[in-house]
C-alpha atoms as a PDB file:
ATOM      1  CA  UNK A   1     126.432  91.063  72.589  1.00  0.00           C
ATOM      2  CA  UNK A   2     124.003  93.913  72.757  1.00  0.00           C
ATOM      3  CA  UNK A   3     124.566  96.947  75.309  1.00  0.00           C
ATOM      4  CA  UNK A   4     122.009  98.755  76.769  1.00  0.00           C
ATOM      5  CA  UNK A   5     122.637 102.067  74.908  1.00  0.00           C
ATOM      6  CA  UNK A   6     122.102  99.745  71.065  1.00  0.00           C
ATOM      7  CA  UNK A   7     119.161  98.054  72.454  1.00  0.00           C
ATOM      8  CA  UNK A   8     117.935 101.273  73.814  1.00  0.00           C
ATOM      9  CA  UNK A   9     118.618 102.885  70.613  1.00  0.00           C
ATOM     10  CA  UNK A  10     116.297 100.367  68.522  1.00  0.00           C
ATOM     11  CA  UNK A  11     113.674 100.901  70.641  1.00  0.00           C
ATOM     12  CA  UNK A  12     113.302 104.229  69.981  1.00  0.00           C
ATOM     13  CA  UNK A  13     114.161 103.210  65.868  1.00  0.00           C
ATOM     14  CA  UNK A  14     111.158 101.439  66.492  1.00  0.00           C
ATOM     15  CA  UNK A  15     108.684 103.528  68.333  1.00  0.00           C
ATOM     16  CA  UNK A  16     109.447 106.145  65.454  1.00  0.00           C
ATOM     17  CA  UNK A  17     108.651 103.554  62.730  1.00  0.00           C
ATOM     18  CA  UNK A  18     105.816 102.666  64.542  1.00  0.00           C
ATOM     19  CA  UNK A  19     104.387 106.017  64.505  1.00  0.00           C
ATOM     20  CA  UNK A  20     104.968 106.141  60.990  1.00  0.00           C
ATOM     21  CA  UNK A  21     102.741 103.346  60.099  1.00  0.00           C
ATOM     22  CA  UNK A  22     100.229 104.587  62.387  1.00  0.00           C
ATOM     23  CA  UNK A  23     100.344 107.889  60.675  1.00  0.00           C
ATOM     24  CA  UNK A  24      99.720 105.636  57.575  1.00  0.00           C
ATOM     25  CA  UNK A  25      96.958 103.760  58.553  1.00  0.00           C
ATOM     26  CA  UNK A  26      95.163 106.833  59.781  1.00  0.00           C
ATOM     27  CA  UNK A  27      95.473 108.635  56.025  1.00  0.00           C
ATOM     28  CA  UNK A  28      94.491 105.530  54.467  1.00  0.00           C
ATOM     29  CA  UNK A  29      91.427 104.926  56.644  1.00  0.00           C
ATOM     30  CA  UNK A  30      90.152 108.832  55.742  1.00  0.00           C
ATOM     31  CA  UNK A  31      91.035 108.499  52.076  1.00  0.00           C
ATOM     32  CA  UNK A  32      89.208 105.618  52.063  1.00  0.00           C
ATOM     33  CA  UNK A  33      85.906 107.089  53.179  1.00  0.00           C
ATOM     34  CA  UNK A  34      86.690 110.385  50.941  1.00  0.00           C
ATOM     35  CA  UNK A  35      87.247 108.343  47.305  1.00  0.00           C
ATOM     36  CA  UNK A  36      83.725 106.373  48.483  1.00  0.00           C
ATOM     37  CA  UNK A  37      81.742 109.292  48.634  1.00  0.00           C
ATOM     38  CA  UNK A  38      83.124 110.747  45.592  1.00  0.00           C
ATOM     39  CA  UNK A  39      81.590 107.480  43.982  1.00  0.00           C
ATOM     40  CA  UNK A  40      78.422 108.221  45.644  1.00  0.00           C
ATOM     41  CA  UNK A  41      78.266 111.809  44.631  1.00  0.00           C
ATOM     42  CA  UNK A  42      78.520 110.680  40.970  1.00  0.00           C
ATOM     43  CA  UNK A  43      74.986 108.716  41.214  1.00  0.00           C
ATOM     44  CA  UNK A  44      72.922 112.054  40.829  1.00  0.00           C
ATOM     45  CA  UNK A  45      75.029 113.822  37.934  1.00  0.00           C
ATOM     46  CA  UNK A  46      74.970 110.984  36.286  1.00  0.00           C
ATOM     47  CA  UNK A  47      70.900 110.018  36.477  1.00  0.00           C
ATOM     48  CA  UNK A  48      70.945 114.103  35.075  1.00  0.00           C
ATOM     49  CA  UNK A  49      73.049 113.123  32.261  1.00  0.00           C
ATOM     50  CA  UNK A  50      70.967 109.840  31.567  1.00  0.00           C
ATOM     51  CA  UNK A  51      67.892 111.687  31.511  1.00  0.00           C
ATOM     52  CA  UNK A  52      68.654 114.520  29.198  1.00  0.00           C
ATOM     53  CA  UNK A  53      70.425 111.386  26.783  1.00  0.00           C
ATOM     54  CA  UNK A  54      66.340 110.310  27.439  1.00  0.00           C
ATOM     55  CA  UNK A  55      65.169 113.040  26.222  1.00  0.00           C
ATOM     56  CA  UNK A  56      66.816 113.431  23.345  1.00  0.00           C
ATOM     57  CA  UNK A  57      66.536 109.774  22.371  1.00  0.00           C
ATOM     58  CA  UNK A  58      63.053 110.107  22.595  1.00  0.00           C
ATOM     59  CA  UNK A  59      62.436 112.793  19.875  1.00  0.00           C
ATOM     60  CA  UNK A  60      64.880 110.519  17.230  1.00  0.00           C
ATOM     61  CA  UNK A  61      68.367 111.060  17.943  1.00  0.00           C
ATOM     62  CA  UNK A  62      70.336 107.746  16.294  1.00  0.00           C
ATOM     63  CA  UNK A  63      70.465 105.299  19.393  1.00  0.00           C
ATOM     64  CA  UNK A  64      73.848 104.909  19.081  1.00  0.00           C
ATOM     65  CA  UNK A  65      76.827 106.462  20.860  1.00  0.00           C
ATOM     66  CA  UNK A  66      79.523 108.269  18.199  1.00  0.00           C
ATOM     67  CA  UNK A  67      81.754 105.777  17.504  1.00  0.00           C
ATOM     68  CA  UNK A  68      85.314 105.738  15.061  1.00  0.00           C
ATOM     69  CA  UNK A  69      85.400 103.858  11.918  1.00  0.00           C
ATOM     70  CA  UNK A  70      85.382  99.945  12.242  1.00  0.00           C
ATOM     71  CA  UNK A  71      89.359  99.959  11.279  1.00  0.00           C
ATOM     72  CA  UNK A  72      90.168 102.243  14.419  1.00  0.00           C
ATOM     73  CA  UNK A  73      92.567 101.149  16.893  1.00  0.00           C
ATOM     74  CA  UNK A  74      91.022 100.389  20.565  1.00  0.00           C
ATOM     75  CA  UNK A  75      91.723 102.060  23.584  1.00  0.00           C
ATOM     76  CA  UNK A  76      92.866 100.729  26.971  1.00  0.00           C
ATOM     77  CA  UNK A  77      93.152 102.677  29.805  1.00  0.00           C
ATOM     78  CA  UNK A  78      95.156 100.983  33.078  1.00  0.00           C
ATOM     79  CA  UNK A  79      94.490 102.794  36.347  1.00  0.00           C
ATOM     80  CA  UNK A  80      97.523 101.373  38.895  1.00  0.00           C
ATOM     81  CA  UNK A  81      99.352 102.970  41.610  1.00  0.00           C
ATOM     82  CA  UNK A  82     102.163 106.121  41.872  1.00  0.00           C
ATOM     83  CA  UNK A  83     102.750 104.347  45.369  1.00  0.00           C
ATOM     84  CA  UNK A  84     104.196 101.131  46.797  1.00  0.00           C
ATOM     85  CA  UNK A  85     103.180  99.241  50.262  1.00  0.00           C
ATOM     86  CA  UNK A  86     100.287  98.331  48.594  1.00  0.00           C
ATOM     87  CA  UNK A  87     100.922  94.364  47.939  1.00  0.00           C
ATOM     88  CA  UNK A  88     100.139  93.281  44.592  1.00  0.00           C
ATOM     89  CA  UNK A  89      97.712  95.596  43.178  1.00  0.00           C
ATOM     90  CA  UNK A  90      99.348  96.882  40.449  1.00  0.00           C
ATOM     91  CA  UNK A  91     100.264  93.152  39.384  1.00  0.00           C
ATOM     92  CA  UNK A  92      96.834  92.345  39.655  1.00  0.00           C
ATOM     93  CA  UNK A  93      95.383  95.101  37.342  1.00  0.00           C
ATOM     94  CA  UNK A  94      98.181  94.799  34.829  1.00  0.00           C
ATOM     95  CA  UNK A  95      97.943  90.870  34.815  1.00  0.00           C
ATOM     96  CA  UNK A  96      93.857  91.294  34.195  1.00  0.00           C
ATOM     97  CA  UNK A  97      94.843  94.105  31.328  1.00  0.00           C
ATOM     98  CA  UNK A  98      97.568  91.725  29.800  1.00  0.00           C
ATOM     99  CA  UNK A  99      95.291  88.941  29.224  1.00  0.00           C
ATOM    100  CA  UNK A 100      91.697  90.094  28.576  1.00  0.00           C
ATOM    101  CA  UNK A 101      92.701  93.733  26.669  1.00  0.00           C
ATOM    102  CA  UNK A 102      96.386  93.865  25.315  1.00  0.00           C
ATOM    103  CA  UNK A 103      96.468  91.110  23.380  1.00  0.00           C
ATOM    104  CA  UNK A 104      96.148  89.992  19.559  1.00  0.00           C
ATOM    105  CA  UNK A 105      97.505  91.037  16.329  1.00  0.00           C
ATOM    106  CA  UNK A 106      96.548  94.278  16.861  1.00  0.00           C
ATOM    107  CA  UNK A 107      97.533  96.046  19.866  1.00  0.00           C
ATOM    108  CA  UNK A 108      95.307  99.068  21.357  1.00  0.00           C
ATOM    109  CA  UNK A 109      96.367 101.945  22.189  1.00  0.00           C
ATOM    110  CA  UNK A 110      97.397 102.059  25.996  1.00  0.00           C
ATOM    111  CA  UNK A 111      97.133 105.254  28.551  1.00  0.00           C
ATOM    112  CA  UNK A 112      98.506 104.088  32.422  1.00  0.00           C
ATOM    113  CA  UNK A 113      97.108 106.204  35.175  1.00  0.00           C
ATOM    114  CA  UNK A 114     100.212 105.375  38.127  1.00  0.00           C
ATOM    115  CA  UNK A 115     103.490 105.216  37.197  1.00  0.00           C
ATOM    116  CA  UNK A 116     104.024 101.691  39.198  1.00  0.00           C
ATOM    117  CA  UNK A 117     101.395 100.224  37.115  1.00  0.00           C
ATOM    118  CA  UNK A 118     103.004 101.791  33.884  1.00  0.00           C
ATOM    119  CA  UNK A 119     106.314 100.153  34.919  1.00  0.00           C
ATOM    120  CA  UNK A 120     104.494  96.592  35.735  1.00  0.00           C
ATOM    121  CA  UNK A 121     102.680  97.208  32.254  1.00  0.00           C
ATOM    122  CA  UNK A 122     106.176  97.706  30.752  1.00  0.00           C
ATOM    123  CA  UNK A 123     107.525  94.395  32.392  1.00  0.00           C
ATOM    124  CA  UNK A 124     105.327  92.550  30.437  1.00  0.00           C
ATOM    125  CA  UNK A 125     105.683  93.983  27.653  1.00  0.00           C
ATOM    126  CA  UNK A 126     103.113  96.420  27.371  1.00  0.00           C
ATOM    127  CA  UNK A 127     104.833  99.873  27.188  1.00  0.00           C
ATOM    128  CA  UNK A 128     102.159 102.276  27.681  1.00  0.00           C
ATOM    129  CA  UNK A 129     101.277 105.396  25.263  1.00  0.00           C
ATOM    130  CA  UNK A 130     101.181 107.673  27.615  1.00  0.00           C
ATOM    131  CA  UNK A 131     101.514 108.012  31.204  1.00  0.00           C
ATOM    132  CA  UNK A 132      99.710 110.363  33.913  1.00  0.00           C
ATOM    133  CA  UNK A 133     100.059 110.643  37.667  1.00  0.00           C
ATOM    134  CA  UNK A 134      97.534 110.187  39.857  1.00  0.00           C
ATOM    135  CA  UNK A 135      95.760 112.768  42.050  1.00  0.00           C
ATOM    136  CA  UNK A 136      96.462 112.735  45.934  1.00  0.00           C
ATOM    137  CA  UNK A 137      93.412 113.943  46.769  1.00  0.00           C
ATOM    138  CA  UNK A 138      89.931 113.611  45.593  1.00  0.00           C
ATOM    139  CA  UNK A 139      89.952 117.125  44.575  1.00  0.00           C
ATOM    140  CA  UNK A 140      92.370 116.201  42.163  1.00  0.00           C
ATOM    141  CA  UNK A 141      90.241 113.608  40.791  1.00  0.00           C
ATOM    142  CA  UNK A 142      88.463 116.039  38.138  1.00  0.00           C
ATOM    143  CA  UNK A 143      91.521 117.579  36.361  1.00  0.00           C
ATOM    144  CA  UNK A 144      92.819 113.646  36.015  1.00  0.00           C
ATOM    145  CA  UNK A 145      89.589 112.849  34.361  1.00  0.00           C
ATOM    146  CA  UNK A 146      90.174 115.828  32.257  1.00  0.00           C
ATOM    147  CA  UNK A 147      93.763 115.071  31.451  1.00  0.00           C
ATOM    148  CA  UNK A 148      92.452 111.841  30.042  1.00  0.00           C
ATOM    149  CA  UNK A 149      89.879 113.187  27.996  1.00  0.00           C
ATOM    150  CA  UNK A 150      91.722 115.317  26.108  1.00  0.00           C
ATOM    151  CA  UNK A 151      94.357 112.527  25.521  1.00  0.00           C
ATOM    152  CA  UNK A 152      91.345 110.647  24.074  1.00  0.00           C
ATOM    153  CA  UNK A 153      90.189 113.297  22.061  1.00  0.00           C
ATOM    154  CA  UNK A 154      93.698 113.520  20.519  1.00  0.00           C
ATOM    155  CA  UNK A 155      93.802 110.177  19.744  1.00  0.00           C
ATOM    156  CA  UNK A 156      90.386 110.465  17.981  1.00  0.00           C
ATOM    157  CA  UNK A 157      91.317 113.809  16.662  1.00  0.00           C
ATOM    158  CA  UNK A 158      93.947 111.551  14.488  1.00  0.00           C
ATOM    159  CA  UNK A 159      91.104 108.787  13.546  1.00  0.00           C
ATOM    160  CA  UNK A 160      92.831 106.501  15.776  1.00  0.00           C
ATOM    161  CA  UNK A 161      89.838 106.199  18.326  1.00  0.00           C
ATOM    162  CA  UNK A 162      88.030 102.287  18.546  1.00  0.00           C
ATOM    163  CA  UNK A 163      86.369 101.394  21.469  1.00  0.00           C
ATOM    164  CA  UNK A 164      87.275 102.377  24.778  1.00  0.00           C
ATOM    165  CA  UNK A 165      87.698 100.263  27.883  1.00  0.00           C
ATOM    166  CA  UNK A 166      88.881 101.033  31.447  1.00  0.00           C
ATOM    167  CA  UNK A 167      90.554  98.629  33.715  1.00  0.00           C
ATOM    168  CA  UNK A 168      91.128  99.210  37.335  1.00  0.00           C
ATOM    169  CA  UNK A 169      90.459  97.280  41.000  1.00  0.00           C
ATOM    170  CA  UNK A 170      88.031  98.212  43.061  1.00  0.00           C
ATOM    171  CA  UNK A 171      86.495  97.136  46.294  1.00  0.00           C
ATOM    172  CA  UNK A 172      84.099  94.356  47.318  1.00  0.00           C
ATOM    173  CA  UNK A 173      82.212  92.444  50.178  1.00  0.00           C
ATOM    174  CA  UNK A 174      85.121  90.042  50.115  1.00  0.00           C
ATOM    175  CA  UNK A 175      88.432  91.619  48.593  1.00  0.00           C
ATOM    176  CA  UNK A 176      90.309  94.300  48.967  1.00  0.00           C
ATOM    177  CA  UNK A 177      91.768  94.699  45.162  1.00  0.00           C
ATOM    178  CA  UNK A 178      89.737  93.454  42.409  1.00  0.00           C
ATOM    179  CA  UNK A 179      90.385  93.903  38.538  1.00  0.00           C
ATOM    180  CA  UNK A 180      87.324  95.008  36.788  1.00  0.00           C
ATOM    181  CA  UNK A 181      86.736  95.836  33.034  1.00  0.00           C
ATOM    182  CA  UNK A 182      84.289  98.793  31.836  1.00  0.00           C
ATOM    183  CA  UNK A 183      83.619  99.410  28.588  1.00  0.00           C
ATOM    184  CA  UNK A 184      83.511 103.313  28.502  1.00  0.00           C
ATOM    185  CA  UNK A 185      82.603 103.985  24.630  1.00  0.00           C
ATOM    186  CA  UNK A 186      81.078 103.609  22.687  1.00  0.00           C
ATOM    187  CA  UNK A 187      77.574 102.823  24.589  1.00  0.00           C
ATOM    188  CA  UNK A 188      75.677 100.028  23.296  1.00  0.00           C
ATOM    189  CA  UNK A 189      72.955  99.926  21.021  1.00  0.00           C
ATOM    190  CA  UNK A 190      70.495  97.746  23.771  1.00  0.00           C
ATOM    191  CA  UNK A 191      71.698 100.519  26.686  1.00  0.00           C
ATOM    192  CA  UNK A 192      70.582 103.579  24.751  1.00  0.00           C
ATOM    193  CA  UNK A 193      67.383 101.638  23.471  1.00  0.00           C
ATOM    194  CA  UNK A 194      66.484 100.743  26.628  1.00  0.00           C
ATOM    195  CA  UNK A 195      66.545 104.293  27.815  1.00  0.00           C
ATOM    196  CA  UNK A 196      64.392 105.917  25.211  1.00  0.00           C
ATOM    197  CA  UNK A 197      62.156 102.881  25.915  1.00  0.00           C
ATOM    198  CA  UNK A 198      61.989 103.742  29.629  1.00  0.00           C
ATOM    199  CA  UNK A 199      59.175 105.620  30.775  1.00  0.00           C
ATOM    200  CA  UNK A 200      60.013 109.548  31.942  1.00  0.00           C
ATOM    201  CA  UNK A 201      59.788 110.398  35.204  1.00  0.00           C
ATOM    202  CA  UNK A 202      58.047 113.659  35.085  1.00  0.00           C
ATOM    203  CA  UNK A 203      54.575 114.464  34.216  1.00  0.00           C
ATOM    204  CA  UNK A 204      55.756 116.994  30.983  1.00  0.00           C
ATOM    205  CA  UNK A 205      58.818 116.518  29.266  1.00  0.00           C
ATOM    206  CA  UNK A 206      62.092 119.078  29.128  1.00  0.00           C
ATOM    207  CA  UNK A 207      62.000 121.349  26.288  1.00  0.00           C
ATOM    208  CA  UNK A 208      65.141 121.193  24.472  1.00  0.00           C
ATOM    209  CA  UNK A 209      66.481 124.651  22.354  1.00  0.00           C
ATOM    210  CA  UNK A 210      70.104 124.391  21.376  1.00  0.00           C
ATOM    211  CA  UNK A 211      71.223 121.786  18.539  1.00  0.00           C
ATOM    212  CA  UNK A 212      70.356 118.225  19.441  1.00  0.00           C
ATOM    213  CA  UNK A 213      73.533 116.692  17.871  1.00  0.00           C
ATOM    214  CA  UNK A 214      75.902 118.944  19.574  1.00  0.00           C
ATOM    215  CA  UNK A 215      73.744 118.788  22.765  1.00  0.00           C
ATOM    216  CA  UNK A 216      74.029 114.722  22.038  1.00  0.00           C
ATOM    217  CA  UNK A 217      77.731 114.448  21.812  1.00  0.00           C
ATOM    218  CA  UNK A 218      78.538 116.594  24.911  1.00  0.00           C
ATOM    219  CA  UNK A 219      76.057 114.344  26.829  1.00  0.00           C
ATOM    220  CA  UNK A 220      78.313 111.162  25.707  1.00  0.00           C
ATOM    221  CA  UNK A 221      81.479 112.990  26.380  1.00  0.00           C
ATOM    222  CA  UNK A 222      79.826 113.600  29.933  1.00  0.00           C
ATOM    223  CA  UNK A 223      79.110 109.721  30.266  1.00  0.00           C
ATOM    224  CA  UNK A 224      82.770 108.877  29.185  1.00  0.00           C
ATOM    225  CA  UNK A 225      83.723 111.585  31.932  1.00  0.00           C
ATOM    226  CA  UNK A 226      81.913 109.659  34.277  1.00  0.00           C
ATOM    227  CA  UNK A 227      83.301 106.603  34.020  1.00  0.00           C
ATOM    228  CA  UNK A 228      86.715 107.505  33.982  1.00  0.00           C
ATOM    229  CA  UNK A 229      86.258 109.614  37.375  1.00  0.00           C
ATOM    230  CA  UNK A 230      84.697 106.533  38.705  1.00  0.00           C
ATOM    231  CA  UNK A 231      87.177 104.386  37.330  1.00  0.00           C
ATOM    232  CA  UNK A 232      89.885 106.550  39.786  1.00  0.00           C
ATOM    233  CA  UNK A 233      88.087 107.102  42.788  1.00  0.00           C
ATOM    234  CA  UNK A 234      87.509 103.090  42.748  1.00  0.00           C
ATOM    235  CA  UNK A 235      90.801 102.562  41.987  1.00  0.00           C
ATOM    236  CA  UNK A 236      92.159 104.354  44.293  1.00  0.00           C
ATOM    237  CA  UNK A 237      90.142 103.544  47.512  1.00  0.00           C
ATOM    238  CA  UNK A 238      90.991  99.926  47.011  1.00  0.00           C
ATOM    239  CA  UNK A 239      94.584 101.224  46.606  1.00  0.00           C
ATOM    240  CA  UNK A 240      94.079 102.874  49.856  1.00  0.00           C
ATOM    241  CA  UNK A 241      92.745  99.666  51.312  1.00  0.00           C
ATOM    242  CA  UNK A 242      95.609  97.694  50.095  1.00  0.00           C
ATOM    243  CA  UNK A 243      97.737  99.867  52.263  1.00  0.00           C
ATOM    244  CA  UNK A 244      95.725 100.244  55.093  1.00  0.00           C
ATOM    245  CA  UNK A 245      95.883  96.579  55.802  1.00  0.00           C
ATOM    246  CA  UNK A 246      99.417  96.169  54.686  1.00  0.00           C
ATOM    247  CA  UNK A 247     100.330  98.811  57.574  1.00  0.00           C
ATOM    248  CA  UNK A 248      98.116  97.151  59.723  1.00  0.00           C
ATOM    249  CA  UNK A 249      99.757  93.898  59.483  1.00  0.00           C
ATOM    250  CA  UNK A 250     103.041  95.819  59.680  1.00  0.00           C
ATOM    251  CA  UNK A 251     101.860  97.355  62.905  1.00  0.00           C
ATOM    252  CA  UNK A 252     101.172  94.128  64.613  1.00  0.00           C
ATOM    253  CA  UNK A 253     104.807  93.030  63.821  1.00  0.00           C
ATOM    254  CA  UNK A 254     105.907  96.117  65.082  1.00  0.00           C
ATOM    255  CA  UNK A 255     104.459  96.047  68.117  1.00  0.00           C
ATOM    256  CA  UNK A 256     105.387  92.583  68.655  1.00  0.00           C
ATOM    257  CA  UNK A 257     109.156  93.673  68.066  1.00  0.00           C
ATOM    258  CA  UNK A 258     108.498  96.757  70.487  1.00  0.00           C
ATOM    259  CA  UNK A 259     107.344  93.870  73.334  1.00  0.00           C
ATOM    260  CA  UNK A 260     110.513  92.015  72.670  1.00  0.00           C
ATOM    261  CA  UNK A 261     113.132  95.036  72.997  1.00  0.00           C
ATOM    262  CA  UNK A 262     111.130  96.322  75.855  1.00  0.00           C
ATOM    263  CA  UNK A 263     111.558  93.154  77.350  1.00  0.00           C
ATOM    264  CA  UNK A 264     115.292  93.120  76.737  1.00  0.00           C
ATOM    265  CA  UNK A 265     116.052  96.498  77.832  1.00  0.00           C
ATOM    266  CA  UNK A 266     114.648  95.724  80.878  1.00  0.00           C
ATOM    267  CA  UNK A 267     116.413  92.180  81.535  1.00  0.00           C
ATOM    268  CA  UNK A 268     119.692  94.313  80.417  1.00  0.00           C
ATOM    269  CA  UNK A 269     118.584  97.331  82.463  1.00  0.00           C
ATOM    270  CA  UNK A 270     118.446  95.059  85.307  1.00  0.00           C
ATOM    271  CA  UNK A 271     121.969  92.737  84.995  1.00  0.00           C
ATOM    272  CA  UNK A 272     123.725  96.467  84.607  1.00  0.00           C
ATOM    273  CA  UNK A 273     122.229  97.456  88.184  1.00  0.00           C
ATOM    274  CA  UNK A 274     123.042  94.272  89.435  1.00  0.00           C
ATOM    275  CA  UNK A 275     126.632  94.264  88.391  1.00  0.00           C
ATOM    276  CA  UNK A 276     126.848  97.987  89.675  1.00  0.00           C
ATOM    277  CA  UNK A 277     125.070  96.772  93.185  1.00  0.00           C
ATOM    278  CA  UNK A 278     127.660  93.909  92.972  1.00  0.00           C
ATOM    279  CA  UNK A 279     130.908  96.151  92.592  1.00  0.00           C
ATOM    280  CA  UNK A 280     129.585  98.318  95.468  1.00  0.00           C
ATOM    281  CA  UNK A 281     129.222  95.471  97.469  1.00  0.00           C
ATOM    282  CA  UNK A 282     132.615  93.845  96.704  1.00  0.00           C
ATOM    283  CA  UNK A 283     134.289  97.260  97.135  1.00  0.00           C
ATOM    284  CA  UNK A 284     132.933  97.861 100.377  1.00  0.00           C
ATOM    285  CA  UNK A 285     133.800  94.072 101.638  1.00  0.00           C
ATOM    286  CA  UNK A 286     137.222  95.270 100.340  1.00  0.00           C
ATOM    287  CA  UNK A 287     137.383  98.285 102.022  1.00  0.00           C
ATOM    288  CA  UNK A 288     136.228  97.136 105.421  1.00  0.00           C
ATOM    289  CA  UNK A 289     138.771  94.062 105.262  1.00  0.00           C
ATOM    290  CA  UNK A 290     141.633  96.705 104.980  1.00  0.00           C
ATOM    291  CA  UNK A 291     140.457  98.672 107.734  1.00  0.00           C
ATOM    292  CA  UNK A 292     140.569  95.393 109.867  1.00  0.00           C
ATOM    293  CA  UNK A 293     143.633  94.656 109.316  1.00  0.00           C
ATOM    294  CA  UNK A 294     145.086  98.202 109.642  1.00  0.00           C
ATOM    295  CA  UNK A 295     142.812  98.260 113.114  1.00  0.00           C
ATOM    296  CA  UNK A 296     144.355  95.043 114.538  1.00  0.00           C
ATOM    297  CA  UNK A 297     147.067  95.782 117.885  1.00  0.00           C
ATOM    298  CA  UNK A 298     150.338  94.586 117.732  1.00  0.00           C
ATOM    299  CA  UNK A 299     151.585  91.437 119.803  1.00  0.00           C
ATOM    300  CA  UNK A 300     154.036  92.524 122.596  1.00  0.00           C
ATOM    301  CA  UNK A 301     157.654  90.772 121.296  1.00  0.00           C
ATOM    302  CA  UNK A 302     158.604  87.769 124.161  1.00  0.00           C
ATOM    303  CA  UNK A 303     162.108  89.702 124.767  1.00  0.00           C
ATOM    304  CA  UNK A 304     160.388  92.458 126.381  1.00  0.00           C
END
């Protein structure tokens, strides 16, 4: 049976845990908010990097993205998790991988962004090319993207480069974690033709002085950029909302359990003082007996 002093002790197991979680929830919650407005802040560099693709398109570049040679192994990139408590997301993004990207006679190449994903990649039987951790802040978010570029440009560097597609989750009206596929490179032939096609938004058009193929292909290596460090900061806010309702169902619990062992504690609190309130009792019944008899006279003897 439990003492006082082992329920006592949980509690305060419990309080601690419990201020762990809330600890949890509260990162989550801002991390949340900072990975959405990194996605926001990409809208205006990117309508810069679609209008100078505009304006080049317009004067006769090819409309059509560099691309490898029609023999080139594809490219998957897997953004997951470097983090548990955060149900089945990685599943769920390996699972969607698995089934729409990894398969068939020839396999792509494979980069996993989280090493939990990597492993869940792994387990079915998808070991990964290479690996990178994940930032743990959005100011890390940059160098990541970076760190897969130049991975890329390795792999194209050794005429290994296909076509180039990013799976991650990412957030909607009505889920928390949902696998989504982007095709990264090359851009399509209708996209870029539908951007020379578009009317400019200015009333004279940008005068352009360095080399228009070079100036091209850093423009497409800017809109692969961009979709990668979307890619993360989607990723990773749904990861973040994976765990902030994970820890918020584990707070309810918690605090449930915290109700219950407050409730004991109390009920045991309480028999303790009444067994103490009982043994005064007793020993004062006891001690004022003896004193009776010790107080009673004695009966004269008959003989006397």
């Amino acid at each position: 049976m439990d003492t006082l002093e082992t329920l006592t002790a949980r509690l305060e197991t419990t309080e601690d845990i419990r201020a762990i979680v809330r600890t949890m929830k509260s990162l989550s919650a801002v991390s949340i908010t900072q990975y959405e407005r990194a996605v926001v802040a990409l809208r205006d560099y990117q309508r810069t990097v679609d209008l100078g693709l505009q304006a080049l398109l317009r004067d006769g570049v090819p409309r059509e993205s560099p691309r490898a040679g029609t023999m080139a192994r594809a490219t998957v990139i897997v953004v997951g998790s470097d983090h548990g408590l955060c149900g089945r997301f990685n599943e769920t993004v390996a699972d969607r991988a698995s089934r729409a990207l990894l398969g068939g006679p020839a396999p792509p190449r494979l980069l996993a962004a989280g090493l939990r994903g990597a492993a869940r990649l792994d387990a079915l039987g998808h070991a990964p090319d290479a690996m990178l951790e994940l930032p743990g802040a959005v100011e890390g978010l940059t160098r990541t993207a970076h760190e897969i570029l130049l991975r890329i440009d390795a792999w194209r560097g050794a005429q290994e480069l296909g076509a180039l597609h990013v799976c991650y989750n990412r957030r909607t009206e009505t889920a928390r974690a949902v696998p989504y596929i982007a095709r990264a490179a090359p851009l399509s032939r209708d996209f870029l033709t539908a951007l020379a096609d578009a009317p400019w938004p200015g009333h004279s058009l940008p005068m352009i002085t360095m080399d228009r193929g070079a100036l091209f292909s850093w423009l497409i290596r800017q809109r692969l950029f961009l979709e990668i460090y979307r890619a993360l900061a989607e990723s990773l806010a749904s990861e973040h909302a994976q765990r902030l309702a994970a820890m918020q169902a584990a707070d309810r619990n918690i605090s449930d359990r915290r109700e219950a062992l407050v409730a004991q504690v109390r009920q045991k609190r309480q028999q303790q003082i009444t067994t103490e309130l009982l043994d005064i009792v007793s020993g004062f019944e006891a001690a004022r007996s003896s004193e009776s008899v010790t107080d009673t006279p004695e009966q004269p003897s008959r003989d006397a």
